[in-house]
Protein backbone atom coordinates (compact mmCIF):
# COMPACT_ATOMS: atom_id res chain seq x y z
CA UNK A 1 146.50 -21.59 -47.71
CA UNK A 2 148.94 -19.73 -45.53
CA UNK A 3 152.13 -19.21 -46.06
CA UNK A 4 155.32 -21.53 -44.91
CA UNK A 5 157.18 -20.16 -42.22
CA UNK A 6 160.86 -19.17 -43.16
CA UNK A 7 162.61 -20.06 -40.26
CA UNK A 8 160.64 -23.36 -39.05
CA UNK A 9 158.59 -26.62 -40.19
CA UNK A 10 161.53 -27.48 -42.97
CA UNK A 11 162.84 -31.04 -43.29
CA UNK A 12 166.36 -31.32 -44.13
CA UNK A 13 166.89 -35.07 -45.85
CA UNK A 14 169.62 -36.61 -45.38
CA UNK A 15 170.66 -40.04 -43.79
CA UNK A 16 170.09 -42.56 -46.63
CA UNK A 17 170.25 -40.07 -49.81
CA UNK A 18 173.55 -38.98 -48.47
CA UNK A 19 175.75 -41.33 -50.79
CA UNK A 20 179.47 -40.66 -52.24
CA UNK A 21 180.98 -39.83 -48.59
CA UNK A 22 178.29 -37.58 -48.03
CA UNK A 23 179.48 -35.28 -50.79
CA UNK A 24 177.48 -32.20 -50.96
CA UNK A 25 174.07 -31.63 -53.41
CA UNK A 26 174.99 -31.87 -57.13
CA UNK A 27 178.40 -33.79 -56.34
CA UNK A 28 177.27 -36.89 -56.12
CA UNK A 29 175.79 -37.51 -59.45
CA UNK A 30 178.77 -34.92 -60.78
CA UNK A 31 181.62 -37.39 -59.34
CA UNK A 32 179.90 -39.64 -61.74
CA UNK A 33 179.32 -37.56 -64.21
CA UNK A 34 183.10 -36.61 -64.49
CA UNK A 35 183.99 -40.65 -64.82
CA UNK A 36 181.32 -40.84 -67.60
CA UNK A 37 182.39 -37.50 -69.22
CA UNK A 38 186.10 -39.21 -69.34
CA UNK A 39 184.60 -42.54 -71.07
CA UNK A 40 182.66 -40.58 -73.97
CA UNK A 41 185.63 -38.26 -74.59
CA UNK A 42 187.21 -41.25 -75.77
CA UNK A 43 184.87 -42.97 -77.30
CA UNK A 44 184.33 -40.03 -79.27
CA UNK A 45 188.30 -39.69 -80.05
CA UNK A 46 188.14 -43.41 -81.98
CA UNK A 47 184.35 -42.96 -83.48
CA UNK A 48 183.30 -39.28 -82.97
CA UNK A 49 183.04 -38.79 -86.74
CA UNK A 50 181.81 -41.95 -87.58
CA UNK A 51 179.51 -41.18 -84.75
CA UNK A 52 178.24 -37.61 -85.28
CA UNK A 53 177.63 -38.61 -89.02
CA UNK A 54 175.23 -42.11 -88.08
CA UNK A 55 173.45 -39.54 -85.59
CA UNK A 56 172.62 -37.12 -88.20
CA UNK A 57 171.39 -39.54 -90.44
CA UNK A 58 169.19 -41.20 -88.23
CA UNK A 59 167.74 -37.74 -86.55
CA UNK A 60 166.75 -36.90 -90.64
CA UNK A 61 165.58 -40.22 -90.76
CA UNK A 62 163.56 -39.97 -87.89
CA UNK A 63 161.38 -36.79 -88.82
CA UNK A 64 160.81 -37.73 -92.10
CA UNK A 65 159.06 -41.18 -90.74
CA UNK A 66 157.30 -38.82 -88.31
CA UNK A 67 154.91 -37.45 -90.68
CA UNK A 68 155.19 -33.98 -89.70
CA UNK A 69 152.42 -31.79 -90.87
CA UNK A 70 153.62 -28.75 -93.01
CA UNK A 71 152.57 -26.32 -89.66
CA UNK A 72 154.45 -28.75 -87.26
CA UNK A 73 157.98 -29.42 -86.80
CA UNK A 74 160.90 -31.21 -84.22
CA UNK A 75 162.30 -29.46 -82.10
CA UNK A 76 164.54 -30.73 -79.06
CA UNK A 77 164.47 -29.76 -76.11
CA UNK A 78 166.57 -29.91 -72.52
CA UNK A 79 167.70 -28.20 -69.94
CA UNK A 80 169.86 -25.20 -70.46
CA UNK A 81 172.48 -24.16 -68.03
CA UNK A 82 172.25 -20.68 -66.43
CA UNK A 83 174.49 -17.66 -67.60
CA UNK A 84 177.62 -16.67 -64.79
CA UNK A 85 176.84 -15.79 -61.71
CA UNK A 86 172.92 -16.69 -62.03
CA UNK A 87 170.75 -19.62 -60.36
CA UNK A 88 167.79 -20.86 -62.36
CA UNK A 89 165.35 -22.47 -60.08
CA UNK A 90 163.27 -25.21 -61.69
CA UNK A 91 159.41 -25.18 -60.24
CA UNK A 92 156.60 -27.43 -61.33
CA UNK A 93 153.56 -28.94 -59.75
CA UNK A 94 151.47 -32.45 -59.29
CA UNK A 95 148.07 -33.37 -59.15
CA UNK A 96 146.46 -36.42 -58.85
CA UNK A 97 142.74 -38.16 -58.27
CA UNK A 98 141.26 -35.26 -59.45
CA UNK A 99 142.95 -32.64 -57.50
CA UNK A 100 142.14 -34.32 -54.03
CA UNK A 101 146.24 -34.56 -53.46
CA UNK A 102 148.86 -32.08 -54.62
CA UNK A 103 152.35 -30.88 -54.46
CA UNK A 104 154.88 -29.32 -55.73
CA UNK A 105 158.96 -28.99 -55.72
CA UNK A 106 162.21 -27.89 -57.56
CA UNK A 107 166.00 -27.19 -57.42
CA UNK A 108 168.46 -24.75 -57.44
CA UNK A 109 171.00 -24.95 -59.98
CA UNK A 110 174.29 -22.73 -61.12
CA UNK A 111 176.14 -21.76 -64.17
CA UNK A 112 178.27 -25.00 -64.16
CA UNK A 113 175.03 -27.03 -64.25
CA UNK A 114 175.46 -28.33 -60.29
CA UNK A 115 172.57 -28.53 -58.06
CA UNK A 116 173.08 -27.04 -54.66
CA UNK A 117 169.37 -27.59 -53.21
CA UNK A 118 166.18 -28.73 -53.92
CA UNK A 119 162.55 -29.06 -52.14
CA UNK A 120 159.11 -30.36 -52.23
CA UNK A 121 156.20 -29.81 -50.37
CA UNK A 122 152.79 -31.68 -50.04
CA UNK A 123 149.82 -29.13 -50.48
CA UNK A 124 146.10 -31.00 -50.31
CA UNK A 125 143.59 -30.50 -52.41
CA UNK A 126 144.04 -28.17 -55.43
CA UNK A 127 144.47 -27.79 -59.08
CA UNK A 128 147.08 -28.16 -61.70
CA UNK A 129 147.75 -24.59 -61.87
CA UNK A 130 147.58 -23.72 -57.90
CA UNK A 131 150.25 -26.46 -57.22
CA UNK A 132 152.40 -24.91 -59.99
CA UNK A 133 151.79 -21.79 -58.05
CA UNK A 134 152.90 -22.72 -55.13
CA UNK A 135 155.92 -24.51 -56.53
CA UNK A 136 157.23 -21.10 -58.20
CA UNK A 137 156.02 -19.27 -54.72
CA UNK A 138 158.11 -21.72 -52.39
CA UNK A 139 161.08 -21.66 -54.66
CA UNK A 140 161.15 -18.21 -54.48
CA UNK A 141 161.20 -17.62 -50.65
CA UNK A 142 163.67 -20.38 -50.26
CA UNK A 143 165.99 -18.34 -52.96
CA UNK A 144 165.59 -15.04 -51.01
CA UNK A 145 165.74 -16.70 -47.34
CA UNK A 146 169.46 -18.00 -49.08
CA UNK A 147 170.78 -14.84 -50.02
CA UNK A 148 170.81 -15.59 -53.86
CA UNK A 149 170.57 -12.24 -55.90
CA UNK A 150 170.60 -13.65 -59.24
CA UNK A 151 167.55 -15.33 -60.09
CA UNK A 152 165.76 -17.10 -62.86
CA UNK A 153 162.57 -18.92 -62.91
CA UNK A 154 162.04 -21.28 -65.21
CA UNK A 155 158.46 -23.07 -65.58
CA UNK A 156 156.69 -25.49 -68.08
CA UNK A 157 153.17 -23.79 -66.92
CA UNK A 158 152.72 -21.09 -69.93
CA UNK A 159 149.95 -19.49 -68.33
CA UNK A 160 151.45 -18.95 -65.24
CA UNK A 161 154.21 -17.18 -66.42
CA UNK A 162 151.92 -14.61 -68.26
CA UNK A 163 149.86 -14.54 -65.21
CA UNK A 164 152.79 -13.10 -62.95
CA UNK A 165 154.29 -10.94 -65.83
CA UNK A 166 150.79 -9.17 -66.32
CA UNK A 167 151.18 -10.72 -69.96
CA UNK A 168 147.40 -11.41 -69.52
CA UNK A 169 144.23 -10.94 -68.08
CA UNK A 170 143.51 -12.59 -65.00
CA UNK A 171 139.28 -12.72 -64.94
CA UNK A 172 138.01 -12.33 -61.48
CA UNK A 173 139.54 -12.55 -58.77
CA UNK A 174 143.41 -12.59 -59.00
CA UNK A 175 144.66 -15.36 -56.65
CA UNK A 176 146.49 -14.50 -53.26
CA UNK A 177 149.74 -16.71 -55.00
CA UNK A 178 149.84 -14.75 -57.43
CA UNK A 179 150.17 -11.19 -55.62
CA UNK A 180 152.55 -13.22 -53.06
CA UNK A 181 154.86 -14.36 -56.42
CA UNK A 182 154.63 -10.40 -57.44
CA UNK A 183 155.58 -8.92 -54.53
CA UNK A 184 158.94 -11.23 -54.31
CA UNK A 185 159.50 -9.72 -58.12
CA UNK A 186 159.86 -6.15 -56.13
CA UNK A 187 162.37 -7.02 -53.87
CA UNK A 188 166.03 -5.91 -54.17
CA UNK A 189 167.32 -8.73 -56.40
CA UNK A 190 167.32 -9.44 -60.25
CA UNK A 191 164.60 -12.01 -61.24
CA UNK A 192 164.05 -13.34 -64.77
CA UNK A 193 160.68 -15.64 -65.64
CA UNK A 194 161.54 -17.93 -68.66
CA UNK A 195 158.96 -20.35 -70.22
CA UNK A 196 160.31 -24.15 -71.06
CA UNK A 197 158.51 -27.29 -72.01
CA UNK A 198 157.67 -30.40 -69.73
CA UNK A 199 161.17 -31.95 -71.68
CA UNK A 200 163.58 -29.39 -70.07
CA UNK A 201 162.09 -29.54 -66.67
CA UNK A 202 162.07 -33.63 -65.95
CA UNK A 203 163.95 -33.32 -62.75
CA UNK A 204 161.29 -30.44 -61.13
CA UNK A 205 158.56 -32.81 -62.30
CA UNK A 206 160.00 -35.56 -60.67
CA UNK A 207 159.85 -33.64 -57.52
CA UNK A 208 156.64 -32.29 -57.92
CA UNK A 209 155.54 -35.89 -58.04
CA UNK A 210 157.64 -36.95 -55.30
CA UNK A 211 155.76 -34.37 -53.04
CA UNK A 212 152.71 -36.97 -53.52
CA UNK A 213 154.32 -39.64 -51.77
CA UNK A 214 155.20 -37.31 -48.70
CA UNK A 215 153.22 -38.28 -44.96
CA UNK A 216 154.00 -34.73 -43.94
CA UNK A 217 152.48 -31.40 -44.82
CA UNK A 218 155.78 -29.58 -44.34
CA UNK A 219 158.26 -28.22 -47.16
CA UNK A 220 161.33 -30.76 -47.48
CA UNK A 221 164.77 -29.38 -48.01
CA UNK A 222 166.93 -31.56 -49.66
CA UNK A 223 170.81 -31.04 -49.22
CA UNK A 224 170.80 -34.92 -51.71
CA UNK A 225 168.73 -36.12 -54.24
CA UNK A 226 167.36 -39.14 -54.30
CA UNK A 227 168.99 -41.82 -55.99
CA UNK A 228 166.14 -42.15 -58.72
CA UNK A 229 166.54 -38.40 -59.23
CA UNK A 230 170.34 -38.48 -59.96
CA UNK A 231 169.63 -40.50 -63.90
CA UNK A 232 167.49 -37.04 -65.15
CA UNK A 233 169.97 -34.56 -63.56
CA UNK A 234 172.84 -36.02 -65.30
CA UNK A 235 171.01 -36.14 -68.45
CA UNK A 236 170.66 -32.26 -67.79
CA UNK A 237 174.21 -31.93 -66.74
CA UNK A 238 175.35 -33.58 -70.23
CA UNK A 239 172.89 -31.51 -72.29
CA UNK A 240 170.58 -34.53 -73.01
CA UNK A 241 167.06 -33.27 -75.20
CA UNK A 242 164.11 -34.85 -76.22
CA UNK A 243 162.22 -34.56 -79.27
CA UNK A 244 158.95 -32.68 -79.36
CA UNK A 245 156.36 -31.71 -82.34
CA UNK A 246 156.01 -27.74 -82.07
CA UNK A 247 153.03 -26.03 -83.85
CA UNK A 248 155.09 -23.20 -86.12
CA UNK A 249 154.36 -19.57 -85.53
CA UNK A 250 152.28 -18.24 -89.20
């Protein structure tokens, strides 16, 4: 498939996602966020103790009814905020009915844990690991058409992430996505690839899927997110996790 133009062919959404006196992307849920923040502070000054103790309990509860095989354990998982002066862009992709409709999408996200941008783009026909391709591609060229110099790319695709750090053998032919991905990695900027699981990338999954619902071909640029978006990126803002079962290294 060819490649998006930079300069044309992007929707910018706005009109009905615009919310909170059109306050910019990331400060709409963050307004909220703040008032929240403010309600748990002191909730936790009366019970924080009380609180942090029932918590513990119930988390050791919880894995010991789990079961866990002796080469399994818990771990949890979220999203993790990027170090000073860095963006961590989120990528994932969608499939569906067999890989007759894909898409992809992500965000942009800073140090304080704000989202200034995010995107999704309906693709056609093509597998799991293509649409995460293109995902981590598109993310990429709308982080170096913005200027950012400071980048790291976080994905829940494993194999990808080996793919375009040469960390393993590609058999056949190596796909055109692929070279496109690596050549970005040579340009004059710092780029860091980071592996995560499906857990602490909800909201890039969400617009991956949201991609599928899309009647146009084009990349969407969102300067909002949707209201159904806003619930997973303020459980990333407040360092939210979710459990996961984690096969332990011999």
């Amino acid at each position: 498939m060819e490649r998006p133009s930079s300069n044309s062919n992007l929707y910018v959404v706005g009109g009905p996602w615009s919310h909170f006196n059109q306050l910019p992307w990331g400060l709409a849920y963050l307004s909220y966020a703040l008032v929240v923040g403010m309600m748990m502070r002191l909730f936790f000054m009366c019970f924080g103790t009380d609180l942090l103790l029932c918590r513990a309990t119930e988390l050791s509860s919880f894995n010991q009814r789990q079961h866990i095989p002796q080469n399994q354990e818990i771990v949890y998982i979220g999203w993790k905020k990027p170090q000073d002066g860095r963006v961590k862009l989120n990528c994932d992709g969608a499939c569906k009915e067999l890989g007759e409709t894909a898409g992809c999408g992500g965000l942009f996200r800073v140090s304080d844990g704000r989202s200034i941008k995010g995107f999704s783009r309906k693709i056609g026909a093509c597998d799991a690991l293509h649409a995460e391709m293109w995902g981590m591609y598109l993310g990429m060229d709308i982080a170096w058409m913005d200027g950012l110099s400071h980048l790291i790319v976080e994905s829940d695709s494993k194999v990808l992430i080996n793919m375009v750090t040469n960390k393993c053998n590609i058999k056949g032919h190596t796909p055109s996505l692929i070279w496109r991905i690596q050549e970005f990695m040579q340009k004059d900027w710092q780029i860091r690839f980071v592996h995560t699981w499906r857990e602490g990338n909800r909201s890039a999954d969400w617009l991956a899927n949201f991609s599928l619902t899309s009647s146009s071909w084009n990349p969407v640029i969102m300067e909002s997110p949707p209201s159904e978006l806003r619930r997973l990126l303020f459980d990333d803002f407040s360092g939210a996790c979710m459990s996961r079962s984690v096969g332990l290294i011999p």
